[in-house]
N, C-alpha and C. Protein backbone atom coordinates (compact mmCIF):
# COMPACT_ATOMS: atom_id res chain seq x y z
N UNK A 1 124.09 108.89 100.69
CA UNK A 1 124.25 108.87 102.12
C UNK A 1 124.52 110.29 102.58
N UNK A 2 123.81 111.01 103.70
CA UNK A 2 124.06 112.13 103.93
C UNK A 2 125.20 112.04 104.95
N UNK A 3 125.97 113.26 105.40
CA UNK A 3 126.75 113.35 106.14
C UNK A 3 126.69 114.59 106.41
N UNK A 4 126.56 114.73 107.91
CA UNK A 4 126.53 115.90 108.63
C UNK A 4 128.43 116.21 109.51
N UNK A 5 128.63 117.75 108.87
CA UNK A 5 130.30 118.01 109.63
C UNK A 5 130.05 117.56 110.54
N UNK A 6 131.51 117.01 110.97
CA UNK A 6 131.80 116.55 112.24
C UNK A 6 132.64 117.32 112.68
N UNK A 7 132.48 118.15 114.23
CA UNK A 7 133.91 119.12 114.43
C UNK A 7 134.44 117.76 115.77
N UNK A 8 135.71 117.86 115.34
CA UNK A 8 136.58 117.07 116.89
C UNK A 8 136.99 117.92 117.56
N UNK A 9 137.95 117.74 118.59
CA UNK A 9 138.95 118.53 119.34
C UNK A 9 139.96 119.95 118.23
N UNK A 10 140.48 119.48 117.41
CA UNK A 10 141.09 119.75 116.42
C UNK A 10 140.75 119.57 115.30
N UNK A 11 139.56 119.40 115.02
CA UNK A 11 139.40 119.35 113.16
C UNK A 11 137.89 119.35 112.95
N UNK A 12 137.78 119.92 111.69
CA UNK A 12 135.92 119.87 110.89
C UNK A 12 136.30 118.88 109.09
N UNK A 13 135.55 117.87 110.03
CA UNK A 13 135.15 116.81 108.83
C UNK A 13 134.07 117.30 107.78
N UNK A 14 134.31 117.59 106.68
CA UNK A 14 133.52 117.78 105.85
C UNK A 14 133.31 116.94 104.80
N UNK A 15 132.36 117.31 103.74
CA UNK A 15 132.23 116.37 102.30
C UNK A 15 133.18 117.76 101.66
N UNK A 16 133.45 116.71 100.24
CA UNK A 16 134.85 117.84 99.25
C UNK A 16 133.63 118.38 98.56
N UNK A 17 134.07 119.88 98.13
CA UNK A 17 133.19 120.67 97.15
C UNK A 17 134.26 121.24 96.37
N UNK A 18 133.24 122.01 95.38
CA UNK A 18 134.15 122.04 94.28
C UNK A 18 134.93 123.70 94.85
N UNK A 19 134.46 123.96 95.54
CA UNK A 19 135.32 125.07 95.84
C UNK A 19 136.81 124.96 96.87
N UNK A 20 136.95 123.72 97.14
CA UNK A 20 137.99 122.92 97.76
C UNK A 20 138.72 123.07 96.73
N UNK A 21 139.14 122.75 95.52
CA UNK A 21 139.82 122.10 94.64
C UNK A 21 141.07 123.16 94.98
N UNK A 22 141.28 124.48 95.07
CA UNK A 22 142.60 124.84 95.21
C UNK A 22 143.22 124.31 96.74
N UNK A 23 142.39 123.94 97.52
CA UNK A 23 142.95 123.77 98.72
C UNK A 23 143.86 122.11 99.01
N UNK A 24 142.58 121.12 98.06
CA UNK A 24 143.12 120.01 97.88
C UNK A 24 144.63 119.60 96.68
N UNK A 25 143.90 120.29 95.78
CA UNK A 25 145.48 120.12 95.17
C UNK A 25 147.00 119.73 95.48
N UNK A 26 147.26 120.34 96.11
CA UNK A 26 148.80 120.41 96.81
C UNK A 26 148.64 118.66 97.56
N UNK A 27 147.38 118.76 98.00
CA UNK A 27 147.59 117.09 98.84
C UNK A 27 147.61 116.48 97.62
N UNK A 28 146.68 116.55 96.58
CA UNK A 28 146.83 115.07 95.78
C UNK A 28 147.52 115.14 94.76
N UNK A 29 148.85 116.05 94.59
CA UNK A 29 149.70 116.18 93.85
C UNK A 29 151.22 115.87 94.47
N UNK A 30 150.59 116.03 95.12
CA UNK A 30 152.07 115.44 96.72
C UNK A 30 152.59 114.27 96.16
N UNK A 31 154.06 114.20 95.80
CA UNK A 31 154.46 112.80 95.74
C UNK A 31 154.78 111.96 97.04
N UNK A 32 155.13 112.45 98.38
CA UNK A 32 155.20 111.90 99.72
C UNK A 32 153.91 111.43 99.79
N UNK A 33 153.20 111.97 100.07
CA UNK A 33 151.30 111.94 100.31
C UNK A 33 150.83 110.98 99.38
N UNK A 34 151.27 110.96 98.07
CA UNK A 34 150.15 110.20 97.04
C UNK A 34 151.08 108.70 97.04
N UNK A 35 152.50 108.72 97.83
CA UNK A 35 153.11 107.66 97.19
C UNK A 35 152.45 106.32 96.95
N UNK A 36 151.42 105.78 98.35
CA UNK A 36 150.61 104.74 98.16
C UNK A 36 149.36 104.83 97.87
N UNK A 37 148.92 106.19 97.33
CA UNK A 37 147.87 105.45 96.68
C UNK A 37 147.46 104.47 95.16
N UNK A 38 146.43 103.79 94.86
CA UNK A 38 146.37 103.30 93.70
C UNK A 38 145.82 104.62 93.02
N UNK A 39 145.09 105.21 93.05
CA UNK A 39 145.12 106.67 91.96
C UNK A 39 146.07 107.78 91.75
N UNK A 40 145.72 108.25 90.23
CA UNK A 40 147.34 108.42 89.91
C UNK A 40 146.97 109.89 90.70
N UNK A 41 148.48 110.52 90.60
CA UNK A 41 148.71 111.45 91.39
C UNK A 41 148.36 112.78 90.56
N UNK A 42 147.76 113.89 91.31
CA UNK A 42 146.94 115.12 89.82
C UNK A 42 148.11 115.83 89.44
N UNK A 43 148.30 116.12 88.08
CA UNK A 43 149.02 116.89 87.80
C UNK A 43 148.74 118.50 87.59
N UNK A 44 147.63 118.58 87.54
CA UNK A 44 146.92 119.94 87.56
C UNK A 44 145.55 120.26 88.13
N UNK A 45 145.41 121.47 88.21
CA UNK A 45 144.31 121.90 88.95
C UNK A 45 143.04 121.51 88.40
N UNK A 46 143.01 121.17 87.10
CA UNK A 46 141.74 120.74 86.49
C UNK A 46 141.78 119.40 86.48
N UNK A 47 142.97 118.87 86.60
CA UNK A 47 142.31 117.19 87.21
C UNK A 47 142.25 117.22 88.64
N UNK A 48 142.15 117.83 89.65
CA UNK A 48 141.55 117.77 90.76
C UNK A 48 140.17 118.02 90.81
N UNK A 49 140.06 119.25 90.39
CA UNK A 49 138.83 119.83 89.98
C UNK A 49 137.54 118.74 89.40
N UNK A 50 137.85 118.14 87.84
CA UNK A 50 137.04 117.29 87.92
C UNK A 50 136.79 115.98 88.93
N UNK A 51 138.11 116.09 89.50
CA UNK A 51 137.80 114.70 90.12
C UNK A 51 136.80 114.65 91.48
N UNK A 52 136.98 115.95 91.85
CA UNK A 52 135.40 116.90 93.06
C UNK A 52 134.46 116.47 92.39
N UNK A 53 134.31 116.92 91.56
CA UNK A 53 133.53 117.02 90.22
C UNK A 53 132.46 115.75 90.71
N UNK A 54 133.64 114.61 90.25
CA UNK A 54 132.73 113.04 90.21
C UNK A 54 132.40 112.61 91.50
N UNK A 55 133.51 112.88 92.65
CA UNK A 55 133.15 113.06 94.35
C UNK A 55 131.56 113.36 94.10
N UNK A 56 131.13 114.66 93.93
CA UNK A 56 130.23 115.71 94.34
C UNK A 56 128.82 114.73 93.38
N UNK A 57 129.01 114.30 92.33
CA UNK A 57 128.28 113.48 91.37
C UNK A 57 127.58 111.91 91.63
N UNK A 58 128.59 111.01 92.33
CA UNK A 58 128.70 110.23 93.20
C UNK A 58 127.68 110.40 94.23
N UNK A 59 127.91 111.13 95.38
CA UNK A 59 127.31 111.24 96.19
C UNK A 59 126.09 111.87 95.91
N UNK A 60 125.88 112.49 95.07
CA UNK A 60 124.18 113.26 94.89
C UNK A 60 123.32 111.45 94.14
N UNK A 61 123.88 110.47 93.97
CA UNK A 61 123.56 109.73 92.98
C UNK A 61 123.68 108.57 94.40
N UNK A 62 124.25 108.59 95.16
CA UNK A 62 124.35 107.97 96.37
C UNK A 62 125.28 106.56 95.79
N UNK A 63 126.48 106.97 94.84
CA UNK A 63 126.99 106.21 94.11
C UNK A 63 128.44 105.44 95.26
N UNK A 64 128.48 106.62 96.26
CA UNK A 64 129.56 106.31 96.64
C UNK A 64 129.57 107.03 98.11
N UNK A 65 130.10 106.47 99.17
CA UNK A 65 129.98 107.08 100.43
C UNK A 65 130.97 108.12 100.74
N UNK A 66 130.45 108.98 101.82
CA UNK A 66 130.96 110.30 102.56
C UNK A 66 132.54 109.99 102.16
N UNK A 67 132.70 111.08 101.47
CA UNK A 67 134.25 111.40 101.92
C UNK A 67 134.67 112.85 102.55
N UNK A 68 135.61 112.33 103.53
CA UNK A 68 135.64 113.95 104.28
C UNK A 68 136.98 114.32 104.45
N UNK A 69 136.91 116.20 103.77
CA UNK A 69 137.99 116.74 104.32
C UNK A 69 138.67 117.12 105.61
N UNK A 70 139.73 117.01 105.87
CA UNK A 70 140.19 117.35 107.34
C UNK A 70 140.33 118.93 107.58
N UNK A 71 139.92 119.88 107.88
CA UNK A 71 140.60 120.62 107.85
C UNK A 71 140.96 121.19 109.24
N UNK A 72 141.99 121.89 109.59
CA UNK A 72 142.49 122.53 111.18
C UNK A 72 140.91 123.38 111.28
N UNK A 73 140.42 123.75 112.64
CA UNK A 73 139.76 124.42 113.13
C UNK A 73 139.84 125.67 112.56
N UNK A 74 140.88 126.34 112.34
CA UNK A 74 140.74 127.87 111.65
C UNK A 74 141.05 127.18 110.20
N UNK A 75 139.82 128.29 109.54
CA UNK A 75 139.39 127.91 108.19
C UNK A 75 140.54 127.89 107.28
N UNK A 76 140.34 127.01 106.20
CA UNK A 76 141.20 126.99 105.02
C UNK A 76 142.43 126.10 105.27
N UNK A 77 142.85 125.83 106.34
CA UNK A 77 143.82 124.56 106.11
C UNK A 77 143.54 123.29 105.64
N UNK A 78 143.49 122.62 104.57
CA UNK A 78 143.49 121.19 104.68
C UNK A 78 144.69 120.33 104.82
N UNK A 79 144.12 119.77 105.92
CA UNK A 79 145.27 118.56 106.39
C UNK A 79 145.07 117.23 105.71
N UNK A 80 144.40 117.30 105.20
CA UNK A 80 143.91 115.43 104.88
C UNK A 80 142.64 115.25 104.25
N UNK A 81 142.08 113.51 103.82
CA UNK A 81 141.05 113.33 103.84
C UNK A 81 140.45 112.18 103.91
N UNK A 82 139.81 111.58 104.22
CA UNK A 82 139.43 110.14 104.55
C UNK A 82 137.93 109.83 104.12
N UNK A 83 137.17 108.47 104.18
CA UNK A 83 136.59 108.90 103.95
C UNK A 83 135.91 106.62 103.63
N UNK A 84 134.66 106.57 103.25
CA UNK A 84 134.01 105.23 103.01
C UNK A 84 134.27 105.00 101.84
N UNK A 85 134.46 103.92 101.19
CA UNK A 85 133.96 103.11 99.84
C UNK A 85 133.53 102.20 99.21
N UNK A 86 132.47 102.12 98.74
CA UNK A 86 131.96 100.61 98.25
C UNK A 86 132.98 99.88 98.08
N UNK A 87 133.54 98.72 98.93
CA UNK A 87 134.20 98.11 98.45
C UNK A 87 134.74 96.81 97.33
N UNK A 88 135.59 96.29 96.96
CA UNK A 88 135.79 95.22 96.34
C UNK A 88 135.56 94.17 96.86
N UNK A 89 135.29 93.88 98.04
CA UNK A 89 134.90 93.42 99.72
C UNK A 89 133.50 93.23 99.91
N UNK A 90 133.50 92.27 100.59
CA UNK A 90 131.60 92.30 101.12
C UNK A 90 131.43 93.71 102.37
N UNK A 91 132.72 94.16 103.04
CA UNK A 91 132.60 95.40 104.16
C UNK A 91 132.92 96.36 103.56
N UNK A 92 132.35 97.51 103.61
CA UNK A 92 133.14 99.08 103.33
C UNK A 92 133.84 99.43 104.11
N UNK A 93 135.20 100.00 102.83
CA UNK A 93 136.63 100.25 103.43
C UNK A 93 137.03 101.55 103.60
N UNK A 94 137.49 101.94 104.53
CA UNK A 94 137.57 102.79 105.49
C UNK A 94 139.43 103.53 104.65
N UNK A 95 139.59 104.66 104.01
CA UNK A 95 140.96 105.25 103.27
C UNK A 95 141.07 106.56 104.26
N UNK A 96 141.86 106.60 104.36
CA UNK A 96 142.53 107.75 104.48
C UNK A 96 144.09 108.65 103.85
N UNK A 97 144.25 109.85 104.27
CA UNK A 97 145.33 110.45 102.98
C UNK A 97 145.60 111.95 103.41
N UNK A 98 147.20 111.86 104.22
CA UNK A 98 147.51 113.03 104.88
C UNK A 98 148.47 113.73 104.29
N UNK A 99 148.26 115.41 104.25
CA UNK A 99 150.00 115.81 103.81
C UNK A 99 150.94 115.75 104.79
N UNK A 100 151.79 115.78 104.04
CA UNK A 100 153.09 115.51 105.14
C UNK A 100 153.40 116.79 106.57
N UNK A 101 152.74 117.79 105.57
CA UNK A 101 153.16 118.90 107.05
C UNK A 101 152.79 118.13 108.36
N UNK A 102 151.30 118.33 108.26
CA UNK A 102 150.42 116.79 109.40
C UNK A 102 150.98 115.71 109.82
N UNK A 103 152.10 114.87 109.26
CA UNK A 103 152.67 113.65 109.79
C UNK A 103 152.55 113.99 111.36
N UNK A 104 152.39 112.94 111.95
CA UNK A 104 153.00 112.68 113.35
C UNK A 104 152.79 113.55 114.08
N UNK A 105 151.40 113.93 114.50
CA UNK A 105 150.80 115.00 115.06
C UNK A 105 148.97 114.56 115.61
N UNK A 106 148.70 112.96 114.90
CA UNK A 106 147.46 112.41 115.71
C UNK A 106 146.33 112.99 114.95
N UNK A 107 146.77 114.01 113.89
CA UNK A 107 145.78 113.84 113.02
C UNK A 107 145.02 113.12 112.38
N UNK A 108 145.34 112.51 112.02
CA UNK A 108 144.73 110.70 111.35
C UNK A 108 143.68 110.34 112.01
N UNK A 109 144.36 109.88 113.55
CA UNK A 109 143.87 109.09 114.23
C UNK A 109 142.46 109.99 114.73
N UNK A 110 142.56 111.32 114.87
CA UNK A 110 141.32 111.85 116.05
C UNK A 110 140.27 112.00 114.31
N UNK A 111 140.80 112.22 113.00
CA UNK A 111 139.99 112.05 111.50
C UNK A 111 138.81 111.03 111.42
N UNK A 112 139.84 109.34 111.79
CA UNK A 112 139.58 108.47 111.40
C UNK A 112 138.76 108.10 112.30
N UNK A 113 138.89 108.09 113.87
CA UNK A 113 138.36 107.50 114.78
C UNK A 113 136.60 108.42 114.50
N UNK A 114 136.73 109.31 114.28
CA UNK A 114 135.32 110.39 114.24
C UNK A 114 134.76 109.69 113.48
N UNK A 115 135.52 109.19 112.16
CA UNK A 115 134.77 109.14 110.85
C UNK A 115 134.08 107.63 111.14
N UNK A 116 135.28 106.89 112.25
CA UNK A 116 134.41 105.81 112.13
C UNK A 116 132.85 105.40 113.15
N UNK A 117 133.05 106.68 113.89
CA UNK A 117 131.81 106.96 115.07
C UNK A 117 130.92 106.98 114.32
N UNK A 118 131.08 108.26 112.82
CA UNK A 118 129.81 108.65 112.43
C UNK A 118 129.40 106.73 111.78
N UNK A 119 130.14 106.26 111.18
CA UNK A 119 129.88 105.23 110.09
C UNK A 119 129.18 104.45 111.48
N UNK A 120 129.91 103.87 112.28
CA UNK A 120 128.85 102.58 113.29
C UNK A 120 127.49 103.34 113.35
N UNK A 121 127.32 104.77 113.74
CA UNK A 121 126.11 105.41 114.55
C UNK A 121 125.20 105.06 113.48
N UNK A 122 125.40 105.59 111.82
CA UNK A 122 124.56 106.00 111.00
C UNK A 122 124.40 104.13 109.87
N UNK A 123 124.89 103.14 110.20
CA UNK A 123 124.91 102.20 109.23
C UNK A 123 124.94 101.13 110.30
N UNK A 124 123.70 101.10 110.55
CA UNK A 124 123.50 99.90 111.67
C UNK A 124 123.90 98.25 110.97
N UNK A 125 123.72 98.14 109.74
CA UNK A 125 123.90 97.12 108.90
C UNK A 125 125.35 96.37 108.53
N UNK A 126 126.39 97.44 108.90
CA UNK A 126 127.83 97.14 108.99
C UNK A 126 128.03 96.21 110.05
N UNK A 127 128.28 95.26 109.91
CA UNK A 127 129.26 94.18 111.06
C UNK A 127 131.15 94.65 110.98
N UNK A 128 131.66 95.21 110.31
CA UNK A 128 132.97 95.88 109.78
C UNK A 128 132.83 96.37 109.15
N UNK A 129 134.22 97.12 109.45
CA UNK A 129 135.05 97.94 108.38
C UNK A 129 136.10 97.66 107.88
N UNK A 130 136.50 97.72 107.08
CA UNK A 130 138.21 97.00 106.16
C UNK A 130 139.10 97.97 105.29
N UNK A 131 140.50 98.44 105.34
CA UNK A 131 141.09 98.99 105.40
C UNK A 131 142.57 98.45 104.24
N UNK A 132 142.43 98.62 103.05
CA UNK A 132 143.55 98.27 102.38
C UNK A 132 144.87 98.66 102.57
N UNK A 133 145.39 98.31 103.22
CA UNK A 133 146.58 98.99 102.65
C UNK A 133 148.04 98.18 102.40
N UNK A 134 148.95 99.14 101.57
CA UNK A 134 149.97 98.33 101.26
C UNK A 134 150.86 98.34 102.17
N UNK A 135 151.52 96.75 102.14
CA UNK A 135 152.64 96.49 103.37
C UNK A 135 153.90 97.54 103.81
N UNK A 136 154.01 98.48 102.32
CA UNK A 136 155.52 99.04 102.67
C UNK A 136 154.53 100.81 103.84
N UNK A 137 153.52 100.67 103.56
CA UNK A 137 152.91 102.24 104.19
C UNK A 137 152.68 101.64 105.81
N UNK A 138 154.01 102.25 106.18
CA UNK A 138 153.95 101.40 107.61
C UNK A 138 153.27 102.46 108.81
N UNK A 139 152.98 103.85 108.53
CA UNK A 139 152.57 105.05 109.03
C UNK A 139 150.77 104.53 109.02
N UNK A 140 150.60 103.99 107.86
CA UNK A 140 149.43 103.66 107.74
C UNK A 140 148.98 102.42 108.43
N UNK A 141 149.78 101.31 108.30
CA UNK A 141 149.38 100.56 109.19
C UNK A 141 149.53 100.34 110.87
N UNK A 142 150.48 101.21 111.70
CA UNK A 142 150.26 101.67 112.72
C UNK A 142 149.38 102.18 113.18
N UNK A 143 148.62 102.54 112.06
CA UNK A 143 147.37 103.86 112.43
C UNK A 143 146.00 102.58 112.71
N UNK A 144 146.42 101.76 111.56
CA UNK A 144 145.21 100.77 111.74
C UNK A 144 145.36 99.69 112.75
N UNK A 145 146.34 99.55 113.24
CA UNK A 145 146.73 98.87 114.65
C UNK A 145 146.35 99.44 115.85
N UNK A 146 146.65 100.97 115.94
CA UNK A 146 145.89 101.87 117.03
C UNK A 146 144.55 101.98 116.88
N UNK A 147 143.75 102.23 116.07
CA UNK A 147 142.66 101.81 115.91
C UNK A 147 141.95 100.74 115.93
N UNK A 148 142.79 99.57 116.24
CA UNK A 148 142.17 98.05 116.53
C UNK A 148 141.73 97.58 115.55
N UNK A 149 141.93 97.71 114.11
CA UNK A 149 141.84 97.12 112.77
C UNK A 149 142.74 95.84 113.08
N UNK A 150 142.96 94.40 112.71
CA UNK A 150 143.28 93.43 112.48
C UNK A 150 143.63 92.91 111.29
N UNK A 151 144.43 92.78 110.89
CA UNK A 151 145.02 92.20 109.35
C UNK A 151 144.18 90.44 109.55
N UNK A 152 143.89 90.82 108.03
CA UNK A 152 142.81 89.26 107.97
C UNK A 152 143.17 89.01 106.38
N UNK A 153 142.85 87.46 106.04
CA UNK A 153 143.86 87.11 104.66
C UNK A 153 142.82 87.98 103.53
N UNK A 154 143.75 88.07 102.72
CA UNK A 154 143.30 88.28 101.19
C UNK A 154 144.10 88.35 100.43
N UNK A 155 143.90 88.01 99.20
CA UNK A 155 144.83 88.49 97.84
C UNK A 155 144.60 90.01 97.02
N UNK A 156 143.84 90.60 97.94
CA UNK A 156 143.78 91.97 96.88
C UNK A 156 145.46 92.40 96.22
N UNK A 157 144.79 92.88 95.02
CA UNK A 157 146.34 93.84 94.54
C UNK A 157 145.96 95.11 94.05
N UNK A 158 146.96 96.05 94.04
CA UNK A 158 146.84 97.39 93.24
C UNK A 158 147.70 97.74 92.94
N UNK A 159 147.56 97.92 91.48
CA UNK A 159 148.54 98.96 90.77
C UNK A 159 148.79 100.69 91.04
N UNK A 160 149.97 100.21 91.70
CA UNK A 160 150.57 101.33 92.84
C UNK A 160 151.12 102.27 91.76
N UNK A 161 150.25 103.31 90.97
CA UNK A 161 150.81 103.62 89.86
C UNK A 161 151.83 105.09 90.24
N UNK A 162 152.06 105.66 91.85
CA UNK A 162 152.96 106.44 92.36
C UNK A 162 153.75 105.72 92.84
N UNK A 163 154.16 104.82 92.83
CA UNK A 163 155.51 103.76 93.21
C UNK A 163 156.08 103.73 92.13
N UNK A 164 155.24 102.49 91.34
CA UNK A 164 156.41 102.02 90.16
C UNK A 164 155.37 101.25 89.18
N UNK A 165 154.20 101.38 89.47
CA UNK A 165 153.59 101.15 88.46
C UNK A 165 152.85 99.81 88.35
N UNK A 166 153.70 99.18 89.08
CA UNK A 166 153.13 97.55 89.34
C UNK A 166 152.72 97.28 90.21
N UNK A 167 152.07 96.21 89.95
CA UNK A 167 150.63 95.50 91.10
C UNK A 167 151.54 95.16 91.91
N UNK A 168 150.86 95.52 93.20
CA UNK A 168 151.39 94.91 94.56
C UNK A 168 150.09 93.98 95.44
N UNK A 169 150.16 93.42 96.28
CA UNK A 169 149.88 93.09 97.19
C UNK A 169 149.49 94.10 97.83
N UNK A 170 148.02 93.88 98.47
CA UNK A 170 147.71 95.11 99.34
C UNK A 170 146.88 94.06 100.67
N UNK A 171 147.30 94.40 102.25
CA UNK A 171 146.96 93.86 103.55
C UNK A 171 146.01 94.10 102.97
N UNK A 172 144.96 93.89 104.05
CA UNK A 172 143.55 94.14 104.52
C UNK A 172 143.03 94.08 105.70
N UNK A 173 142.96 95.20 106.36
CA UNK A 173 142.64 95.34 107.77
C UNK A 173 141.17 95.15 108.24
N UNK A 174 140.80 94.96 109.42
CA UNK A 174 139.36 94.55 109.67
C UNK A 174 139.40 94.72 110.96
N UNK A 175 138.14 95.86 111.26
CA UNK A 175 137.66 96.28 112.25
C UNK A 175 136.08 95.88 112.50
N UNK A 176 135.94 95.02 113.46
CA UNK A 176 134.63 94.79 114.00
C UNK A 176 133.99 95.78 114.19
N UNK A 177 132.57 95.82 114.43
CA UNK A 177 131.47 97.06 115.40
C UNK A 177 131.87 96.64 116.31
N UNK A 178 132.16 97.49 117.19
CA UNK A 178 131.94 97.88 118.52
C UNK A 178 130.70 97.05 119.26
């Protein structure tokens, strides 16, 4: 799937390259930042690195959809990154993943809302989008409430292996097309 940057008000959506990897680091080594995700958190620069790596591999193979970095308008900050994924789901789910400097500043929201412009414009075939997340990431699910995502049933779980290691329960949010 191609993806063309997206600039917003405040930010240029990009795909990750491997020349990102020092910039991303610090986010996906973050224990605040990584606490909910299900992938484990990098401990070094060469497991970030490869993990571009399989990003960058993925997508030439069309294995896996756009994921995009956030970064501030003047170059070299990354704030975040969000981004599509084949899901476990009949809809592709819509992640996102901010550092903390960024908290509470609408970053997310002006990220996510772009990312989900490009996804309706370019994937006419989507009826939704769906949005995992776990009950205690309440930053996260505000975000998917402002965005008009809807919690709808499921039993997904993930092993929250930056928590504590054990399977949790994970919501599932659901956003219609427009």
């Amino acid at each position: 799937m191609d993806f063309t940057p997206i600039n917003t008000e405040r930010l240029l959506l990009n795909t990750f390259r491997l020349e990102d990897t020092p910039a991303f680091y610090p986010l996906a080594s973050d224990p605040a930042a990584t606490r909910y995700m299900a992938w484990p958190r990098h401990q070094d620069l060469a497991e970030t690195e490869r993990v571009l790596g399989l990003f960058a591999k993925w997508r030439a193979r069309d294995e896996d959809w756009p994921v995009a970095l956030w970064t501030k308008a003047e170059p070299g900050q990354l704030l975040g990154f969000s981004g599509f994924q084949k899901p476990l789901t009949e809809a592709p789910w819509v992640s996102w993943l901010l550092g903390p400097d960024a908290w509470g500043k609408g970053y997310a929201q002006e990220a996510v809302r772009a990312l989900l412009a490009w996804g309706w414009a370019t994937q006419p075939h989507w009826v939704c989008v769906q949005a995992p997340i776990h009950p205690g990431n309440l930053a996260s699910l505000r975000l998917a409430q402002r965005l008009g995502f809807r919690e709808v049933p499921s039993d997904l779980t993930f092993k929250m292996v930056n928590l504590d290691g054990q399977d949790h329960a994970a919501t599932l949010w659901q956003l219609d097309r427009p």
